[in-house]
PDBML (XML) file of the C-alpha atoms, coordinates in Angstrom:
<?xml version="1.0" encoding="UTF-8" ?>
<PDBx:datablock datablockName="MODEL"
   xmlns:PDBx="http://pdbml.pdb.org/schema/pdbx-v50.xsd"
   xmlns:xsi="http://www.w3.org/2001/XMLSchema-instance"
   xsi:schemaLocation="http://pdbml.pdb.org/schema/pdbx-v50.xsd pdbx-v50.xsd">
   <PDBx:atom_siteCategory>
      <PDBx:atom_site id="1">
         <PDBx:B_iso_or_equiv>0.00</PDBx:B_iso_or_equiv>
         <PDBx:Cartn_x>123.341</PDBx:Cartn_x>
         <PDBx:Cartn_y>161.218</PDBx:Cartn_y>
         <PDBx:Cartn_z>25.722</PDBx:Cartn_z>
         <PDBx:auth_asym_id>A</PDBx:auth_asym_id>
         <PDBx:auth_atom_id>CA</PDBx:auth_atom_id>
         <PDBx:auth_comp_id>UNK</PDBx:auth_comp_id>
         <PDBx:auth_seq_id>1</PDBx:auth_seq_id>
         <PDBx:group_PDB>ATOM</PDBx:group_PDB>
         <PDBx:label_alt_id xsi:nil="true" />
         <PDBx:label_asym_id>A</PDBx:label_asym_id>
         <PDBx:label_atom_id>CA</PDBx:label_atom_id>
         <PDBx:label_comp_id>UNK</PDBx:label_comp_id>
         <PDBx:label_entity_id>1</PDBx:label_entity_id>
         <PDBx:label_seq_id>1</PDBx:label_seq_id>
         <PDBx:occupancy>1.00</PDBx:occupancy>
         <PDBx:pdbx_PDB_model_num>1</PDBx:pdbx_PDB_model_num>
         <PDBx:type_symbol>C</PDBx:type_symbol>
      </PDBx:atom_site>
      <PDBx:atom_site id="2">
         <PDBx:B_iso_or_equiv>0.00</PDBx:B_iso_or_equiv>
         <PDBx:Cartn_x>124.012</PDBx:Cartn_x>
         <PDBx:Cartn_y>161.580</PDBx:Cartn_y>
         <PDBx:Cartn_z>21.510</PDBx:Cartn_z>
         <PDBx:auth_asym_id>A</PDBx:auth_asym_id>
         <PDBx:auth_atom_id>CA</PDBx:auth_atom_id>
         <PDBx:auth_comp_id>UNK</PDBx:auth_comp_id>
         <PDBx:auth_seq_id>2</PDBx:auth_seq_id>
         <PDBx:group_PDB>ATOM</PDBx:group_PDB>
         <PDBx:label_alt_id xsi:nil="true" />
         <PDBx:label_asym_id>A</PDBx:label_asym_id>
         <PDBx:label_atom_id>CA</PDBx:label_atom_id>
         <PDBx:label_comp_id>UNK</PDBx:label_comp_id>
         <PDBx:label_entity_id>1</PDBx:label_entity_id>
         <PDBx:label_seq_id>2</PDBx:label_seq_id>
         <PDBx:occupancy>1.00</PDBx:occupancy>
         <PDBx:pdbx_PDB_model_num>1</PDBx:pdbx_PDB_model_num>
         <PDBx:type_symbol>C</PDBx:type_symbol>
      </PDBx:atom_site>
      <PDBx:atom_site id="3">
         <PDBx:B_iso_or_equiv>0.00</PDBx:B_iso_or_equiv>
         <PDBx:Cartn_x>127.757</PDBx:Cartn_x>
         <PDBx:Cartn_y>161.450</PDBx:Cartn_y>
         <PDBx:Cartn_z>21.191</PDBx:Cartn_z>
         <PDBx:auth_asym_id>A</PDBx:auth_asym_id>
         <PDBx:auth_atom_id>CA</PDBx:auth_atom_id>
         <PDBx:auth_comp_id>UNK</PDBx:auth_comp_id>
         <PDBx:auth_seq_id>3</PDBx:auth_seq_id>
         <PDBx:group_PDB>ATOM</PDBx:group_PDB>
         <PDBx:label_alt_id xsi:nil="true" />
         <PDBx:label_asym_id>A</PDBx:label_asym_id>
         <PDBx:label_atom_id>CA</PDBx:label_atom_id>
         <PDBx:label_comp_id>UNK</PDBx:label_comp_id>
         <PDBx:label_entity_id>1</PDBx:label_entity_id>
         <PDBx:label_seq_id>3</PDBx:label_seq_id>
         <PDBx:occupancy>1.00</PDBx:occupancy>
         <PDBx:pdbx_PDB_model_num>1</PDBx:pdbx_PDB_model_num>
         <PDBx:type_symbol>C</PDBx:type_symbol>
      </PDBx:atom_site>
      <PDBx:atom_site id="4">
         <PDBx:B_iso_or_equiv>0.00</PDBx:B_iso_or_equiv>
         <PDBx:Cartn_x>128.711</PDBx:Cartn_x>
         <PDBx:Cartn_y>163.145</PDBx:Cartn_y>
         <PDBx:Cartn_z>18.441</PDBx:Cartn_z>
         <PDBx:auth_asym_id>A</PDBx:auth_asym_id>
         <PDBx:auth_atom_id>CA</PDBx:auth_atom_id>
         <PDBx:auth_comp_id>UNK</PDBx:auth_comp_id>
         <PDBx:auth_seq_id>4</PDBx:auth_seq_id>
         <PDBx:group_PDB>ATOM</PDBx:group_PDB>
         <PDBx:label_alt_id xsi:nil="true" />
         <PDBx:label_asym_id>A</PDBx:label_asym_id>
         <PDBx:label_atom_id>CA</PDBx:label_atom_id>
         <PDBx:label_comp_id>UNK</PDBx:label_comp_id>
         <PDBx:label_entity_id>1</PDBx:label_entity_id>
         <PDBx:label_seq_id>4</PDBx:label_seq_id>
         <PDBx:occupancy>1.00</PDBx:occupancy>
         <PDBx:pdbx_PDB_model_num>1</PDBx:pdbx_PDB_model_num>
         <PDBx:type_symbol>C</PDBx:type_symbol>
      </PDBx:atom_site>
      <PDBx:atom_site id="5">
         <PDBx:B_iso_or_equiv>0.00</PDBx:B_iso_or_equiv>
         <PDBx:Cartn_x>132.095</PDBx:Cartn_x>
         <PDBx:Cartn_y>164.795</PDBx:Cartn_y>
         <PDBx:Cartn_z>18.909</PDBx:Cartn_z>
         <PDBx:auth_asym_id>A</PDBx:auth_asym_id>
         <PDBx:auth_atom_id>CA</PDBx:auth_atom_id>
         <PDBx:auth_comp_id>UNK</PDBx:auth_comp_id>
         <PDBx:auth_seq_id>5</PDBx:auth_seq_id>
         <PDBx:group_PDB>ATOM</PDBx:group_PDB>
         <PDBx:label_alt_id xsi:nil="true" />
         <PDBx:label_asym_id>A</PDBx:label_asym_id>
         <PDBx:label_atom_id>CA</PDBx:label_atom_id>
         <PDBx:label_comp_id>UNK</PDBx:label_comp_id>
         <PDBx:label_entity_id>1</PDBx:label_entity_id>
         <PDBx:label_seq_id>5</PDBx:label_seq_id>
         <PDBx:occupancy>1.00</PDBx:occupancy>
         <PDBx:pdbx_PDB_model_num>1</PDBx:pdbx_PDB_model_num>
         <PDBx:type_symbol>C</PDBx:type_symbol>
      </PDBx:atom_site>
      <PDBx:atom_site id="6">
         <PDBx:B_iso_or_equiv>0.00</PDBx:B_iso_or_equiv>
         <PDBx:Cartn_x>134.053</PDBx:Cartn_x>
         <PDBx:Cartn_y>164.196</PDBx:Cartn_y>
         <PDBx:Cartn_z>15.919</PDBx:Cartn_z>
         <PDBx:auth_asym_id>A</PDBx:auth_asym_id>
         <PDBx:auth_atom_id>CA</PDBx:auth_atom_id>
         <PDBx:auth_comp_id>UNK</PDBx:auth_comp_id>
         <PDBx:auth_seq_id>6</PDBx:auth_seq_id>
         <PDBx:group_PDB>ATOM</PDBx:group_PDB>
         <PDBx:label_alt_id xsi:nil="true" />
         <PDBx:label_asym_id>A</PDBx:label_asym_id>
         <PDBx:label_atom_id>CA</PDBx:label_atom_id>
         <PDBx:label_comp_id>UNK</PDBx:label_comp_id>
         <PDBx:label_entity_id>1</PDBx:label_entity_id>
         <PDBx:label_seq_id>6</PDBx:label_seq_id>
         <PDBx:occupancy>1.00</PDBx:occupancy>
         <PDBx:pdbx_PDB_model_num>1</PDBx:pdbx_PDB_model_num>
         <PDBx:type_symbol>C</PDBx:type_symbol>
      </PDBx:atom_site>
      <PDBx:atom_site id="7">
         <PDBx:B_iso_or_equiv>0.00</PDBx:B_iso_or_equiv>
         <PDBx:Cartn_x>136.780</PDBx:Cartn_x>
         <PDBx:Cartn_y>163.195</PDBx:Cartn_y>
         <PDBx:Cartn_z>15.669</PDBx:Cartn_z>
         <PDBx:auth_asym_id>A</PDBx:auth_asym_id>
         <PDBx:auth_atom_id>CA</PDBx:auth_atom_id>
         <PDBx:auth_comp_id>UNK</PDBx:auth_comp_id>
         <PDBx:auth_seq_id>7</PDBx:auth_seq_id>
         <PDBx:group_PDB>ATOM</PDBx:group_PDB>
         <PDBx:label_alt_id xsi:nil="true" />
         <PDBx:label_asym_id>A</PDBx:label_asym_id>
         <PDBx:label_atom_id>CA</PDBx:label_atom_id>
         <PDBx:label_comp_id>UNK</PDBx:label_comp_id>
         <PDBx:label_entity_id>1</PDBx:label_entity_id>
         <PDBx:label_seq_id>7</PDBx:label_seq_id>
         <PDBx:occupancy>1.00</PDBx:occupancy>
         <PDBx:pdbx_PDB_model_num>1</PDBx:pdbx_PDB_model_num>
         <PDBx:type_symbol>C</PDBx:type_symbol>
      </PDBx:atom_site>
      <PDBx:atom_site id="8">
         <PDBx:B_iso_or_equiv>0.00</PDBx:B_iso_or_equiv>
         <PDBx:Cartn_x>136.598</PDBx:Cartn_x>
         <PDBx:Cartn_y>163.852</PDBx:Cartn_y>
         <PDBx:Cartn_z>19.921</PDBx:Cartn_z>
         <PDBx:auth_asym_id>A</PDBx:auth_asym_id>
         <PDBx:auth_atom_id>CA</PDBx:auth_atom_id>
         <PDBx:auth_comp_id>UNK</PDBx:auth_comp_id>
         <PDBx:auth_seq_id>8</PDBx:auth_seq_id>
         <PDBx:group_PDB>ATOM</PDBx:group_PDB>
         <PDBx:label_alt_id xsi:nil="true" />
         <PDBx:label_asym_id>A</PDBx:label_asym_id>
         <PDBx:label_atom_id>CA</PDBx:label_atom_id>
         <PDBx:label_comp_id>UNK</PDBx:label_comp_id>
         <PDBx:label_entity_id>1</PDBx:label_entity_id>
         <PDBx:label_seq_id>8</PDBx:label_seq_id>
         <PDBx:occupancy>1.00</PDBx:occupancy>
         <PDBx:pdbx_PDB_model_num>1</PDBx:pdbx_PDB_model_num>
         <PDBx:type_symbol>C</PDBx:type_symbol>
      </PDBx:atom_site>
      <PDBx:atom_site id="9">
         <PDBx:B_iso_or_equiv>0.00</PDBx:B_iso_or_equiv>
         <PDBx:Cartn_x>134.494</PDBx:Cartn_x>
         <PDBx:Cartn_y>161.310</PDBx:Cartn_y>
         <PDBx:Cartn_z>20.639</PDBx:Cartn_z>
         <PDBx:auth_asym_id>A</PDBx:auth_asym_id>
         <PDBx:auth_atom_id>CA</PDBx:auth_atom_id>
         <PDBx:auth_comp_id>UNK</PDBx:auth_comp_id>
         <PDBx:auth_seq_id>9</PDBx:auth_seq_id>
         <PDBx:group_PDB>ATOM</PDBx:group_PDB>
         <PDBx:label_alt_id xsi:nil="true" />
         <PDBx:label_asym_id>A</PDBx:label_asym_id>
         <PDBx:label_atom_id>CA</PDBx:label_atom_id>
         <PDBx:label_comp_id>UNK</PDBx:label_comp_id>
         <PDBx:label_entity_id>1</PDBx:label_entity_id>
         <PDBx:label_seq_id>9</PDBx:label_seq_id>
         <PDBx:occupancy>1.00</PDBx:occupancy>
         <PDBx:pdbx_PDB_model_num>1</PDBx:pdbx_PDB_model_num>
         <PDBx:type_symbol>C</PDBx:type_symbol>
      </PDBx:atom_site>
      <PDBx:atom_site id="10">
         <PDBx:B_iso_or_equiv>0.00</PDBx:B_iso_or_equiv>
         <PDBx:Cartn_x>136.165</PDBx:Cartn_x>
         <PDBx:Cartn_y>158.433</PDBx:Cartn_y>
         <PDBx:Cartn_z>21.427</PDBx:Cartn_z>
         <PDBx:auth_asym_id>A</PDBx:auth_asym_id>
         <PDBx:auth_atom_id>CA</PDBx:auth_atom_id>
         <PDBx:auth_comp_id>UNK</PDBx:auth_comp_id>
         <PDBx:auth_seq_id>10</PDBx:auth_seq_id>
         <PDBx:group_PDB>ATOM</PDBx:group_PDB>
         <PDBx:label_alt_id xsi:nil="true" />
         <PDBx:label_asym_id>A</PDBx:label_asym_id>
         <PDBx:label_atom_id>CA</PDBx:label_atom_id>
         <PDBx:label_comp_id>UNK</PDBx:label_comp_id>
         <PDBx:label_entity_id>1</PDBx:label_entity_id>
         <PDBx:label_seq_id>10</PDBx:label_seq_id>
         <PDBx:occupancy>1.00</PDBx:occupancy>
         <PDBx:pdbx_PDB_model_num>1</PDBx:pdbx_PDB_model_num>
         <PDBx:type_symbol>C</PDBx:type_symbol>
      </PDBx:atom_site>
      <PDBx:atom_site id="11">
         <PDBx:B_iso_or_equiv>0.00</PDBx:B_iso_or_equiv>
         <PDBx:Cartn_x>137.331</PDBx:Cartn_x>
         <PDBx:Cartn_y>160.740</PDBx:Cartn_y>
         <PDBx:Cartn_z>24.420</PDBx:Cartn_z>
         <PDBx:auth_asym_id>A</PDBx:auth_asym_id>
         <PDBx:auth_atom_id>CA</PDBx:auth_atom_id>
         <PDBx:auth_comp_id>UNK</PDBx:auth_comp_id>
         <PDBx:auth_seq_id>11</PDBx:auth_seq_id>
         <PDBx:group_PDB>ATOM</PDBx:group_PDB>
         <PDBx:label_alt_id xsi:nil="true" />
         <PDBx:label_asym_id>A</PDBx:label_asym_id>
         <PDBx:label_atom_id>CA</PDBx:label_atom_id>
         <PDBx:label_comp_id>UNK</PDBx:label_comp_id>
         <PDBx:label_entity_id>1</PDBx:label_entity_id>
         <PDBx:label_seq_id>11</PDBx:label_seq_id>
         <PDBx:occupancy>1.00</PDBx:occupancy>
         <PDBx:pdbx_PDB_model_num>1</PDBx:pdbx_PDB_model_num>
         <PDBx:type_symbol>C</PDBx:type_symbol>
      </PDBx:atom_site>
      <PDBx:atom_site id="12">
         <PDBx:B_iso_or_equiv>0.00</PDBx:B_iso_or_equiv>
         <PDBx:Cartn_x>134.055</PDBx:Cartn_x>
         <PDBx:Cartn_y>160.961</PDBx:Cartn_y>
         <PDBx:Cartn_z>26.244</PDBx:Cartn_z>
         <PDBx:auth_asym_id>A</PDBx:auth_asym_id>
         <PDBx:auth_atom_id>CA</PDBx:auth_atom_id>
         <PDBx:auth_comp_id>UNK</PDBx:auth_comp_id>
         <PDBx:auth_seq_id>12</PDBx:auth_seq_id>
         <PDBx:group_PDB>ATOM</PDBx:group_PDB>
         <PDBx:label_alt_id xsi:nil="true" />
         <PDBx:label_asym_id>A</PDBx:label_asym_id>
         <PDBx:label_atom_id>CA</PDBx:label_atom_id>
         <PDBx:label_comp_id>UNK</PDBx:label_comp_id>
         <PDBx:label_entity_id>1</PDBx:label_entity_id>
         <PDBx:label_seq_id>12</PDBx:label_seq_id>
         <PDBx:occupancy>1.00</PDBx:occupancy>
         <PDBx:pdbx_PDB_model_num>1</PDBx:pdbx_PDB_model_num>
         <PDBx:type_symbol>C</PDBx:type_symbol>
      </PDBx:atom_site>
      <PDBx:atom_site id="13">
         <PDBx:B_iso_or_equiv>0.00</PDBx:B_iso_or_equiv>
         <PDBx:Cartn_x>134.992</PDBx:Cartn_x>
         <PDBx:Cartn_y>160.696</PDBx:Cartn_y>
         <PDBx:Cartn_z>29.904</PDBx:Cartn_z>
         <PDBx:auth_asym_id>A</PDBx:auth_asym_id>
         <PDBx:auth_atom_id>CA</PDBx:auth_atom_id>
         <PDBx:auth_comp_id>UNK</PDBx:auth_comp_id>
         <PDBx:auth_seq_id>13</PDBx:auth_seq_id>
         <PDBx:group_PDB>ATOM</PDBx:group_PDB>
         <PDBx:label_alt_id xsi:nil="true" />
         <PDBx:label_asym_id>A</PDBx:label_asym_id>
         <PDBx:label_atom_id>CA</PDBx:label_atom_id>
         <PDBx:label_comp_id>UNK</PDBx:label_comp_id>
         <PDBx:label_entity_id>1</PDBx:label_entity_id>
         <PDBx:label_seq_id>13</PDBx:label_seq_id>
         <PDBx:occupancy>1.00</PDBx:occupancy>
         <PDBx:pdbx_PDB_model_num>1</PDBx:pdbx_PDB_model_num>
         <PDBx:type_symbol>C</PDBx:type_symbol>
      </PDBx:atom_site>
      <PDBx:atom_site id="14">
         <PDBx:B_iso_or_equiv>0.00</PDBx:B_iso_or_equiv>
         <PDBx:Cartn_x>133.509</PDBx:Cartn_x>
         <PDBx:Cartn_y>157.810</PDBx:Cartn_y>
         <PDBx:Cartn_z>31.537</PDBx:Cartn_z>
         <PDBx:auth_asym_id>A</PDBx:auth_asym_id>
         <PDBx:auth_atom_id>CA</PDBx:auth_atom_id>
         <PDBx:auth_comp_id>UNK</PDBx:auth_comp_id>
         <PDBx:auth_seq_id>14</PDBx:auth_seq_id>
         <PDBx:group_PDB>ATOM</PDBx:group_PDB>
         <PDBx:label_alt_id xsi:nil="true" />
         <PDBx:label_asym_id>A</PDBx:label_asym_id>
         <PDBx:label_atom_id>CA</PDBx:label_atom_id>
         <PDBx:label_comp_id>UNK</PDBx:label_comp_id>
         <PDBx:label_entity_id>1</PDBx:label_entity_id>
         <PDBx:label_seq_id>14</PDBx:label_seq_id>
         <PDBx:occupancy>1.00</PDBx:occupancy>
         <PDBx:pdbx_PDB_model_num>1</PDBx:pdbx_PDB_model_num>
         <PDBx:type_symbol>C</PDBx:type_symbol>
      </PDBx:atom_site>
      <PDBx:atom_site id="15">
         <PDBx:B_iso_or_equiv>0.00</PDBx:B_iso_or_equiv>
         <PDBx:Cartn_x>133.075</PDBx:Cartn_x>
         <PDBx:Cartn_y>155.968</PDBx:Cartn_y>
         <PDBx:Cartn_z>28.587</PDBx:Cartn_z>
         <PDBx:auth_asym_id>A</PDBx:auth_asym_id>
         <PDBx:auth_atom_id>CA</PDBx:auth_atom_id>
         <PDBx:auth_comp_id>UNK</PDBx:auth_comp_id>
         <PDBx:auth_seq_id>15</PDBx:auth_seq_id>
         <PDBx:group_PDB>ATOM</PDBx:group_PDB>
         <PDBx:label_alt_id xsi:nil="true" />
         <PDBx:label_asym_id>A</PDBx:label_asym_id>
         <PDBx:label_atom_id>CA</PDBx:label_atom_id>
         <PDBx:label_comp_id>UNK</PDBx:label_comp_id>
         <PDBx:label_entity_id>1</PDBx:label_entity_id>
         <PDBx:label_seq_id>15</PDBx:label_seq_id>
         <PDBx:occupancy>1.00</PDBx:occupancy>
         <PDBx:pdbx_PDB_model_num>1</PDBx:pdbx_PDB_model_num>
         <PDBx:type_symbol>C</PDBx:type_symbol>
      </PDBx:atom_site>
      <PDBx:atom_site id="16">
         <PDBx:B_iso_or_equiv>0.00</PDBx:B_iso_or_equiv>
         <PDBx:Cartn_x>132.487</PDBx:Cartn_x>
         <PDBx:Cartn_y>152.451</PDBx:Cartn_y>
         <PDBx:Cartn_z>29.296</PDBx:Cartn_z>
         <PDBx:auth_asym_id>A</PDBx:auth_asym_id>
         <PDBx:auth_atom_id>CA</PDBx:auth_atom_id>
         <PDBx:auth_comp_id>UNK</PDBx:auth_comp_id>
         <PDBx:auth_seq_id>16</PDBx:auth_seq_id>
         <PDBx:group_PDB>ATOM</PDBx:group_PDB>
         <PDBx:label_alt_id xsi:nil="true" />
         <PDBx:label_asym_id>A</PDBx:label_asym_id>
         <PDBx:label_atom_id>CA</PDBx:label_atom_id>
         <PDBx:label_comp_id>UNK</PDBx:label_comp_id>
         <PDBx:label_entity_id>1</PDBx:label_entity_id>
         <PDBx:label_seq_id>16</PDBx:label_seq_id>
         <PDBx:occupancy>1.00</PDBx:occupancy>
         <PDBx:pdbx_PDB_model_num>1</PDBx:pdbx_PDB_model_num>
         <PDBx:type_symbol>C</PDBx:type_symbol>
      </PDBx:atom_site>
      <PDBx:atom_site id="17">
         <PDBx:B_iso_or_equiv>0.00</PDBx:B_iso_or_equiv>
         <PDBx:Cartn_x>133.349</PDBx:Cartn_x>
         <PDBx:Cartn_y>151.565</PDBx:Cartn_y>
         <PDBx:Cartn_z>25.433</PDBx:Cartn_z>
         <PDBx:auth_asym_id>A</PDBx:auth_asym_id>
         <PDBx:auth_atom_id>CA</PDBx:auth_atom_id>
         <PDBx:auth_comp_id>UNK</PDBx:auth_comp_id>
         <PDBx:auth_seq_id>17</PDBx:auth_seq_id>
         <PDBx:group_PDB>ATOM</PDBx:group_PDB>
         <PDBx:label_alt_id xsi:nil="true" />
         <PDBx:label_asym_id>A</PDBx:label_asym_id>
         <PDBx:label_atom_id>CA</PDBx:label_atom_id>
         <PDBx:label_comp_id>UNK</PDBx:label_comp_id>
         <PDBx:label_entity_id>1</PDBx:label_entity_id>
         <PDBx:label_seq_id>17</PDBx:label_seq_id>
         <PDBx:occupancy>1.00</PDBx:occupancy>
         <PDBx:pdbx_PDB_model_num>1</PDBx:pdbx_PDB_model_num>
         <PDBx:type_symbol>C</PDBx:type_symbol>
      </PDBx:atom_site>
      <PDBx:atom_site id="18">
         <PDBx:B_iso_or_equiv>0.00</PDBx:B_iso_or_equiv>
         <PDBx:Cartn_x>134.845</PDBx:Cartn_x>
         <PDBx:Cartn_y>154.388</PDBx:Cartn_y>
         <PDBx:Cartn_z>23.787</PDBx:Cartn_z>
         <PDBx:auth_asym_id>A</PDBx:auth_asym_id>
         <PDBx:auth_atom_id>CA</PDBx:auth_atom_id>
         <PDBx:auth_comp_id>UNK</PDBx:auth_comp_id>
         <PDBx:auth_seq_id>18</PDBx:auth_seq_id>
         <PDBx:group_PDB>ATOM</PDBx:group_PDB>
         <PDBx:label_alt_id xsi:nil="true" />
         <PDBx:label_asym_id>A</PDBx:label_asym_id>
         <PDBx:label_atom_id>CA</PDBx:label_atom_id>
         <PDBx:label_comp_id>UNK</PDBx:label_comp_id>
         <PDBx:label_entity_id>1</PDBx:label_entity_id>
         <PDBx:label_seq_id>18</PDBx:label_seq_id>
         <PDBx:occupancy>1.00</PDBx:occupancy>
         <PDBx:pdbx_PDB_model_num>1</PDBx:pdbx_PDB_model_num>
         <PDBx:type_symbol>C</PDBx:type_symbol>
      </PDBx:atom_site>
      <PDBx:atom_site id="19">
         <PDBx:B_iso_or_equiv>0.00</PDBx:B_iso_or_equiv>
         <PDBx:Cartn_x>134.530</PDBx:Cartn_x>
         <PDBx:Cartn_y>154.074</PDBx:Cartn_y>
         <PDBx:Cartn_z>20.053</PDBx:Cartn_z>
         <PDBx:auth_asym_id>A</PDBx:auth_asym_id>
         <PDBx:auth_atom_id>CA</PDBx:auth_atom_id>
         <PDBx:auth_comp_id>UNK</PDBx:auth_comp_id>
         <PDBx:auth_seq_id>19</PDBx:auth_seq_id>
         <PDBx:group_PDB>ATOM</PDBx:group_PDB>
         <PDBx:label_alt_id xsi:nil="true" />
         <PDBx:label_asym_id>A</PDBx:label_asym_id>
         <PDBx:label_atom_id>CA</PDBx:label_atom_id>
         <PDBx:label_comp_id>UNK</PDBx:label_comp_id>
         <PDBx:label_entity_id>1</PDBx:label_entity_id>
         <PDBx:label_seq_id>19</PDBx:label_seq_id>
         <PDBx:occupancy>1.00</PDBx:occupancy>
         <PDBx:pdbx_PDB_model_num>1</PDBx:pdbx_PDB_model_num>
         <PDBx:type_symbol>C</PDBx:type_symbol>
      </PDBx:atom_site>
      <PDBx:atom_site id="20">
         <PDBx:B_iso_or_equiv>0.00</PDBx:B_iso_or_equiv>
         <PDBx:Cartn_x>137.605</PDBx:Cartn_x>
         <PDBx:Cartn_y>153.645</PDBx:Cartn_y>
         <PDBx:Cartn_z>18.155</PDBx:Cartn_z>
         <PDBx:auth_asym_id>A</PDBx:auth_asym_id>
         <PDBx:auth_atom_id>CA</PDBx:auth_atom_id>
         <PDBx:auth_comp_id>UNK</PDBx:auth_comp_id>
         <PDBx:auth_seq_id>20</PDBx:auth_seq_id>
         <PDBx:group_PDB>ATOM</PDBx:group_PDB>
         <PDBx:label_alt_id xsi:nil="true" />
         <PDBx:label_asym_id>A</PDBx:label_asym_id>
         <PDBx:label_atom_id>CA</PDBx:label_atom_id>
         <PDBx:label_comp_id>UNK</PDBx:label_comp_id>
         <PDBx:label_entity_id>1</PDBx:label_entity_id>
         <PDBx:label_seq_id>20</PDBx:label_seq_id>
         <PDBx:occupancy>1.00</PDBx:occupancy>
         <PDBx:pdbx_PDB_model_num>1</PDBx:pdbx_PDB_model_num>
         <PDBx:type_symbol>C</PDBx:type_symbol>
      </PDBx:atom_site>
      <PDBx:atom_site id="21">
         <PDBx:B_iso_or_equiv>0.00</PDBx:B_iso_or_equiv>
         <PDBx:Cartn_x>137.268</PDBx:Cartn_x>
         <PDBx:Cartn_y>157.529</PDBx:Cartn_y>
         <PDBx:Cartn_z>16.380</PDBx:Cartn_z>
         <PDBx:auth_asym_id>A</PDBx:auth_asym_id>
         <PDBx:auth_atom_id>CA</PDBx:auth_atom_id>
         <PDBx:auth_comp_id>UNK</PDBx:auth_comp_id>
         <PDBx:auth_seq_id>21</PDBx:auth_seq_id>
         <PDBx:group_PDB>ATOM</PDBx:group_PDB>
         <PDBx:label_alt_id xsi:nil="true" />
         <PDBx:label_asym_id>A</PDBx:label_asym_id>
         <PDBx:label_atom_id>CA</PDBx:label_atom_id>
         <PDBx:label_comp_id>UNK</PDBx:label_comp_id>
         <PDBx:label_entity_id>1</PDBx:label_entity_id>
         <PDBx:label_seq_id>21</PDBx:label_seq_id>
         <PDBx:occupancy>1.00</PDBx:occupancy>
         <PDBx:pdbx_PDB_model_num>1</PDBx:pdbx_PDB_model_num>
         <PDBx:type_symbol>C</PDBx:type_symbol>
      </PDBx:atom_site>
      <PDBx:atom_site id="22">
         <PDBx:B_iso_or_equiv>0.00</PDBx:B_iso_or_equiv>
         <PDBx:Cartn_x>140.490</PDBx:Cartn_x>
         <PDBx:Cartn_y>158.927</PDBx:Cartn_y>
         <PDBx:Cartn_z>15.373</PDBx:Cartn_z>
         <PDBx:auth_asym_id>A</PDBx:auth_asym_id>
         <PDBx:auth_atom_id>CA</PDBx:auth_atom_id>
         <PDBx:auth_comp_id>UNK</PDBx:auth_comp_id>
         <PDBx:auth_seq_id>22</PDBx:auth_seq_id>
         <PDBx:group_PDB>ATOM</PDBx:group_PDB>
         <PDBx:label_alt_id xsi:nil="true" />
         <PDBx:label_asym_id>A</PDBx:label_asym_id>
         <PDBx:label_atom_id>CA</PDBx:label_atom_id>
         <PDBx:label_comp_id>UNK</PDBx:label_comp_id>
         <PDBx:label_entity_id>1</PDBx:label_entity_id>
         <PDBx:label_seq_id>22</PDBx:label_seq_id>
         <PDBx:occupancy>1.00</PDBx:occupancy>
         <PDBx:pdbx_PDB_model_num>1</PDBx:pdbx_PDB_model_num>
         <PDBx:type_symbol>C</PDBx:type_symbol>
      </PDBx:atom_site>
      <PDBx:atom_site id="23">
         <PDBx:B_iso_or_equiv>0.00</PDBx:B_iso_or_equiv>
         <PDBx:Cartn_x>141.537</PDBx:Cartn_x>
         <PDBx:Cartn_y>162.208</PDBx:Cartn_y>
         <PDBx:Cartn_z>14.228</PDBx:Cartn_z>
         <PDBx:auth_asym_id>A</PDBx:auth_asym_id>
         <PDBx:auth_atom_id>CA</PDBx:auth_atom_id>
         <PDBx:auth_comp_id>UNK</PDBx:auth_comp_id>
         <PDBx:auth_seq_id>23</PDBx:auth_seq_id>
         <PDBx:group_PDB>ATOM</PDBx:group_PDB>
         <PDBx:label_alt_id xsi:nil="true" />
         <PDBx:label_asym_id>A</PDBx:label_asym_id>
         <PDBx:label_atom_id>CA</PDBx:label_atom_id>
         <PDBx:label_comp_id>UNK</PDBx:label_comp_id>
         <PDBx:label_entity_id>1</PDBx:label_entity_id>
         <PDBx:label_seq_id>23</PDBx:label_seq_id>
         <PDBx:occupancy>1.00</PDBx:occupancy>
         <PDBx:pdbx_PDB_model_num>1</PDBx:pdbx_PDB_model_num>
         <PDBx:type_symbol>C</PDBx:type_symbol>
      </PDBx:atom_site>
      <PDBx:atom_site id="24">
         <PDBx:B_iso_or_equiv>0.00</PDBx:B_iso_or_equiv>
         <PDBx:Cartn_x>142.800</PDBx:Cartn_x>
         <PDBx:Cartn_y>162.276</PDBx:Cartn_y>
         <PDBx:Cartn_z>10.330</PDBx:Cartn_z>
         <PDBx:auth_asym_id>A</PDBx:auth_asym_id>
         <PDBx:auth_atom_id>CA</PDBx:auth_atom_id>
         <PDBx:auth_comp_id>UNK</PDBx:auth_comp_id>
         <PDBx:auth_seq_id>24</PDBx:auth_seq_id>
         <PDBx:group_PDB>ATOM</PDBx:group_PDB>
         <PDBx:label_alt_id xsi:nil="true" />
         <PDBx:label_asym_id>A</PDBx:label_asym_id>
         <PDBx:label_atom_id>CA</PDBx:label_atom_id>
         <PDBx:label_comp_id>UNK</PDBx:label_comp_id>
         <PDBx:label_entity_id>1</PDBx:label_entity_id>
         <PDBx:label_seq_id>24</PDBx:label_seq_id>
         <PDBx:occupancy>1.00</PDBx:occupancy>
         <PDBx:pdbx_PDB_model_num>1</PDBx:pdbx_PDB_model_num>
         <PDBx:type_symbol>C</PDBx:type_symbol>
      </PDBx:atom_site>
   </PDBx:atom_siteCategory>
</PDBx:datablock>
């Protein structure tokens, strides 16, 4: 799986280690 959700994508459901991505 490629995350690459934007500024979404430290909201990935079962995430072990979401990345700290933020909204700006």
């Amino acid at each position: 799986v490629l995350n690459a959700a934007g500024a979404w994508a430290g909201l990935l459901p079962g995430d072990p280690a979401p990345p700290p991505i933020v909204p700006v």
